[in-house]
N, C-alpha and C. Protein backbone atom coordinates (compact mmCIF):
# COMPACT_ATOMS: atom_id res chain seq x y z
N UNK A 1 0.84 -1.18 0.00
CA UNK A 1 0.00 0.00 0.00
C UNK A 1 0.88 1.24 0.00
N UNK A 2 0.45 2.05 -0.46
CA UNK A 2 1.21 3.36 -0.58
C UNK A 2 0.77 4.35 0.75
N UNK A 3 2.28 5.05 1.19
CA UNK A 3 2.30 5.63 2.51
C UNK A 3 1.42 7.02 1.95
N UNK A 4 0.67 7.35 2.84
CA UNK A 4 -0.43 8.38 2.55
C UNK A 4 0.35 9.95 3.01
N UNK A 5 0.09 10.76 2.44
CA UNK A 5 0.94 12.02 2.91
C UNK A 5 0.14 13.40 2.42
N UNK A 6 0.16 14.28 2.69
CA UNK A 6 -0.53 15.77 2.53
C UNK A 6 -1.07 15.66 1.16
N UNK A 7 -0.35 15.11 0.08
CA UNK A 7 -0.43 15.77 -1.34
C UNK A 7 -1.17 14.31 -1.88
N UNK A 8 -1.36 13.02 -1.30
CA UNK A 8 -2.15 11.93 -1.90
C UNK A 8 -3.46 11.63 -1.24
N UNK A 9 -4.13 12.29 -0.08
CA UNK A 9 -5.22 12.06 0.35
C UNK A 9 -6.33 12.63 -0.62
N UNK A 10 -6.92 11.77 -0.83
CA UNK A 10 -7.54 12.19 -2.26
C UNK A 10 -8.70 10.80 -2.38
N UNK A 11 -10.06 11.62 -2.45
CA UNK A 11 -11.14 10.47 -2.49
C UNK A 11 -12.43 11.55 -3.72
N UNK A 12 -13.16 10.78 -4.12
CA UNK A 12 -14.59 10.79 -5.00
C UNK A 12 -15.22 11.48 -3.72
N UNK A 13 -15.85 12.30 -4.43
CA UNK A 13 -17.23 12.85 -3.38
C UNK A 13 -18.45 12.99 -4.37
N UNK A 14 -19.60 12.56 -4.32
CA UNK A 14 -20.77 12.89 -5.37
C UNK A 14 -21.66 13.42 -4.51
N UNK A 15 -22.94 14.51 -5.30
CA UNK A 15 -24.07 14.83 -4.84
C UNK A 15 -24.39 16.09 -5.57
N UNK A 16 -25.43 16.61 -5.07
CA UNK A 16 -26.28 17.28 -5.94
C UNK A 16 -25.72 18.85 -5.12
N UNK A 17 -25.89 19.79 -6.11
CA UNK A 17 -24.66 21.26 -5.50
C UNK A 17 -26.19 21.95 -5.24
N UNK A 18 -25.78 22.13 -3.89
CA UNK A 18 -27.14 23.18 -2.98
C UNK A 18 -26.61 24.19 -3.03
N UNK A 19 -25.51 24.73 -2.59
CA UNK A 19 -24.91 26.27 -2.61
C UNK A 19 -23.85 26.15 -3.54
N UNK A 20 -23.47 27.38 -4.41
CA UNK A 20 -22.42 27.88 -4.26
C UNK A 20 -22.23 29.61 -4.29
N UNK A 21 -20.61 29.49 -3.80
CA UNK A 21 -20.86 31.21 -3.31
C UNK A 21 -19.13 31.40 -3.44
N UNK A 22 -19.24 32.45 -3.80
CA UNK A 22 -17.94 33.19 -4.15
C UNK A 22 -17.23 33.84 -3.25
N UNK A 23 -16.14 33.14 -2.76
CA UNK A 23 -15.14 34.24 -1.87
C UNK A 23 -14.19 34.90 -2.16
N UNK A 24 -13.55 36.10 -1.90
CA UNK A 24 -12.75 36.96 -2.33
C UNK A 24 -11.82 37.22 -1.45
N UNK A 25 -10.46 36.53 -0.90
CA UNK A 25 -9.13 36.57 0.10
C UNK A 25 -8.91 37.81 -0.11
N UNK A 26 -8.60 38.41 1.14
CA UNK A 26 -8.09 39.62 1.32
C UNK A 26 -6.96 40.06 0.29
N UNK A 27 -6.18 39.43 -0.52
CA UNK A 27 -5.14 39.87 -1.30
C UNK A 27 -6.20 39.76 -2.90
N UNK A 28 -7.24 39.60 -2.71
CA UNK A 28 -7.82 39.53 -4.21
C UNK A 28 -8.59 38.40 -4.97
N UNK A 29 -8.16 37.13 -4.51
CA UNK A 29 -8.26 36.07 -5.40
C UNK A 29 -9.45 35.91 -4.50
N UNK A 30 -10.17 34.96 -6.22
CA UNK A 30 -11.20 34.70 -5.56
C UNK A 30 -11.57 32.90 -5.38
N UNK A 31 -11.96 32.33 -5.10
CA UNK A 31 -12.52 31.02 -4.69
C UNK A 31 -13.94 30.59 -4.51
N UNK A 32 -14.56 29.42 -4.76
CA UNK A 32 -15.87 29.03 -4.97
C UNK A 32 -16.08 27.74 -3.60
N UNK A 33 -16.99 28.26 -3.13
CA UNK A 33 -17.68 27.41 -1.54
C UNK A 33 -18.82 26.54 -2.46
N UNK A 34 -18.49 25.45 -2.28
CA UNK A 34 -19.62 24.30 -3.45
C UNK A 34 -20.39 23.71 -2.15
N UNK A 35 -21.24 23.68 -1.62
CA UNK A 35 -22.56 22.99 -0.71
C UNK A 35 -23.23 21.90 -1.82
N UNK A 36 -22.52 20.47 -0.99
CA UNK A 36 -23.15 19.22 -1.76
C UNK A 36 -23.80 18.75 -0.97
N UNK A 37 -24.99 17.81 -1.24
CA UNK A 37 -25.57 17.37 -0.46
C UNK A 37 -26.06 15.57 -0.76
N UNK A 38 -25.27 14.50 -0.34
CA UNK A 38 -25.14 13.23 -0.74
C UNK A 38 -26.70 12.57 -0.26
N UNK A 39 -27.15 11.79 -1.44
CA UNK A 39 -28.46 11.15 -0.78
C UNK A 39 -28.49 10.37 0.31
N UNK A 40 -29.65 9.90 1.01
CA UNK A 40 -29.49 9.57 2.12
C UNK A 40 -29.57 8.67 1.71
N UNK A 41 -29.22 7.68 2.89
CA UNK A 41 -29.28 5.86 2.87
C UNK A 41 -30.59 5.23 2.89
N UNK A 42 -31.66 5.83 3.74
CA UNK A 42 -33.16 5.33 3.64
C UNK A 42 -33.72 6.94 3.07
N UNK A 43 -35.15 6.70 3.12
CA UNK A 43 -35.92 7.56 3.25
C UNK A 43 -36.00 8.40 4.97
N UNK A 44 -35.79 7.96 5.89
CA UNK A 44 -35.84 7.94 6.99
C UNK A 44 -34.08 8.69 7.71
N UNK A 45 -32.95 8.46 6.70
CA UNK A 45 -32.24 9.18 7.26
C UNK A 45 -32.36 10.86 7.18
N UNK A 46 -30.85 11.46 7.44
CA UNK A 46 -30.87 12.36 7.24
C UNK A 46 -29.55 12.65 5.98
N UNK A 47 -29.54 13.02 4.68
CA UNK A 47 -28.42 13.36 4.00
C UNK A 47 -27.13 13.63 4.43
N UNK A 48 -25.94 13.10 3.71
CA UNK A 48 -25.06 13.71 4.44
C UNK A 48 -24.62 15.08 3.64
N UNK A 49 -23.84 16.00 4.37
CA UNK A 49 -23.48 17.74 3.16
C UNK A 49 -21.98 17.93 3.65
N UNK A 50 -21.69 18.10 2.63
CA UNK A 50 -20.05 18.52 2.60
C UNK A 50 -20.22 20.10 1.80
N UNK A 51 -19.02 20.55 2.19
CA UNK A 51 -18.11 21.53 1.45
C UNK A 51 -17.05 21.41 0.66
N UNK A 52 -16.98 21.78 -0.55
CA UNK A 52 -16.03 21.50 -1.31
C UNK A 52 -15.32 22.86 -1.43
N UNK A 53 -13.90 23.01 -1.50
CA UNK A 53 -13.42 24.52 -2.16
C UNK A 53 -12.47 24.31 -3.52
N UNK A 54 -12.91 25.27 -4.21
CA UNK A 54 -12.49 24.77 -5.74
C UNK A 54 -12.14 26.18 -6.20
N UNK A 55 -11.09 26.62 -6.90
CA UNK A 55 -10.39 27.94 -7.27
C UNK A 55 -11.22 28.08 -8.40
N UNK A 56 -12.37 27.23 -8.98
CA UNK A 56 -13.30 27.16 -10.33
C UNK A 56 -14.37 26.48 -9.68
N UNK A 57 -15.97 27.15 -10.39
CA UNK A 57 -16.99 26.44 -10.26
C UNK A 57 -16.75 25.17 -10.91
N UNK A 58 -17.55 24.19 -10.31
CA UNK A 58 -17.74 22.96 -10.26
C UNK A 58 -18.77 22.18 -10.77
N UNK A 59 -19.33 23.02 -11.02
CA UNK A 59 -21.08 23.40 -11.12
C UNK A 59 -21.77 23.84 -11.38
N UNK A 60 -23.52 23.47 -11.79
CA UNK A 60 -24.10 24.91 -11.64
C UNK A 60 -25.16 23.90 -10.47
N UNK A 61 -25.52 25.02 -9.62
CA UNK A 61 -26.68 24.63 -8.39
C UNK A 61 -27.59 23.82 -8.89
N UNK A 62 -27.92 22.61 -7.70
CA UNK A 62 -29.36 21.39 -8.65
C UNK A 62 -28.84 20.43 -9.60
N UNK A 63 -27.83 20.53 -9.82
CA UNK A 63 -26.42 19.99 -10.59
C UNK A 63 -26.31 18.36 -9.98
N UNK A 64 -26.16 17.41 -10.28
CA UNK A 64 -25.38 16.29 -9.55
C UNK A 64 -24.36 15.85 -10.32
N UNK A 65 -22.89 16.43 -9.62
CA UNK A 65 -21.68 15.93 -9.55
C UNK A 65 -20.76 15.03 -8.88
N UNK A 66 -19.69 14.68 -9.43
CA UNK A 66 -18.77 13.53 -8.72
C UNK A 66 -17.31 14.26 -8.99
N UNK A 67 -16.61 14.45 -8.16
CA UNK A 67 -15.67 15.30 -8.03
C UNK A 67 -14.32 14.78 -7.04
N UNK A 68 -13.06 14.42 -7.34
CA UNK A 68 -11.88 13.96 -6.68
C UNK A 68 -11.89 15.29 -6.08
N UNK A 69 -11.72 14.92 -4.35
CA UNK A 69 -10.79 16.16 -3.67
C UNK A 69 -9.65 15.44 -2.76
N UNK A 70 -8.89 16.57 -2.60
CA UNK A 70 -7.86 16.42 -1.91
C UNK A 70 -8.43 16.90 0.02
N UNK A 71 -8.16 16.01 0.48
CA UNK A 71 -8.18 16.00 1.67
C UNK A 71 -7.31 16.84 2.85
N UNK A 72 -7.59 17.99 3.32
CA UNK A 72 -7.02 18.66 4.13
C UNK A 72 -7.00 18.69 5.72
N UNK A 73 -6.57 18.46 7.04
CA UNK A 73 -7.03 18.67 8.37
C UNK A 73 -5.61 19.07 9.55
N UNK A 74 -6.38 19.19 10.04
CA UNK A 74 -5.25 19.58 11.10
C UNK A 74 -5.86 19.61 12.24
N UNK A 75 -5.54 19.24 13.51
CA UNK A 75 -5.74 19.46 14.73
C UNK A 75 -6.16 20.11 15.62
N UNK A 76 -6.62 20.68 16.18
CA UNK A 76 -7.00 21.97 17.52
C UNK A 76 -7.41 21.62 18.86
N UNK A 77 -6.96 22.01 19.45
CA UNK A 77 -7.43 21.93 20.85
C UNK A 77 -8.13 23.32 21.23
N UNK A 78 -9.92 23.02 22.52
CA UNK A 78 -10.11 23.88 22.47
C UNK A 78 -9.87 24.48 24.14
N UNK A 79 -10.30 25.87 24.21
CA UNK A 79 -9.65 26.50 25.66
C UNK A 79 -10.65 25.22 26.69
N UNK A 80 -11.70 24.51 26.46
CA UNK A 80 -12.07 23.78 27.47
C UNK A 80 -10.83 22.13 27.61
N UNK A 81 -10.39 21.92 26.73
CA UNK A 81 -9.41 21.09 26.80
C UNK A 81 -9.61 20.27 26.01
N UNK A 82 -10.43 20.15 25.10
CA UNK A 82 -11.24 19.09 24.01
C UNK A 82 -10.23 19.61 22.85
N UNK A 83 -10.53 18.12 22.30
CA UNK A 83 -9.32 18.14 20.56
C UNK A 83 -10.57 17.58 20.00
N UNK A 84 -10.40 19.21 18.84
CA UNK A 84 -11.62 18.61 17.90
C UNK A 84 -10.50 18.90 16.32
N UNK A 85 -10.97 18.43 15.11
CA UNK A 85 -10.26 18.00 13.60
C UNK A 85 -11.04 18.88 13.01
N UNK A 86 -10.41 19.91 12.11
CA UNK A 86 -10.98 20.33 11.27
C UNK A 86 -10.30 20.04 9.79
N UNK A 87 -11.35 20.03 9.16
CA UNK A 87 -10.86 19.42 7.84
C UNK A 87 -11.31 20.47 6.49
N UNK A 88 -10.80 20.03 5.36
CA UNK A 88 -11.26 21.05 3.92
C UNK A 88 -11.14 19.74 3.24
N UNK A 89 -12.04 20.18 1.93
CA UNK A 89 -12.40 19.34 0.82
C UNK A 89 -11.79 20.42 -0.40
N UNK A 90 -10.78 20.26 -1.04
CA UNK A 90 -10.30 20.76 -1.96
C UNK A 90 -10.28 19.91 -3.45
N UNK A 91 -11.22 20.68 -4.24
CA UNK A 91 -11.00 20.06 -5.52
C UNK A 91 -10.19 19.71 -6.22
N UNK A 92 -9.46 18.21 -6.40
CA UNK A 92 -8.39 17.91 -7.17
C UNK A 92 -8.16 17.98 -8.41
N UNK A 93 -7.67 19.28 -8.86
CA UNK A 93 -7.06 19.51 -10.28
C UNK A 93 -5.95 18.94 -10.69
């Protein structure tokens, strides 16, 4: 198996694009917030929704896509003493 590292975490994500919305970084550039929303397993669950960030739409909204991202996270601890993971879904170009 191949040793996994920053630049190979990389999986399929599919679902139908509920949001997207345009951000603009303080130095200019801009970036696209994709809101997917994966069908549920029964009728009875609840969907699961991710965020995708993609330097290009992906999409257009009502859309159902399948999209490689690259997997981002890192660690935090909070001032109560709890370690919670935050993660990004980056579109693999």
């Amino acid at each position: 198996m191949e040793k996994l590292n920053g630049t190979n975490l990389v999986a399929p994500v599919q679902g139908k694009l509920s949001e997207i919305t345009t951000i603009t970084t303080q130095s200019g550039k801009n970036f696209y917030r994709h809101i997917l929303s994966a069908p549920a397993k029964d009728e009875y669950s609840h969907p699961d929704t991710v965020c995708v960030l993609s330097e290009r739409r992906i999409g257009d909204q009502g859309q159902e896509i399948t999209v490689q991202v690259r997997i981002r996270g890192r660690r935090n601890r909070a001032s109560s003493g709890h370690t919670f993971y935050n993660h990004e879904l980056w579109e693999q170009l």
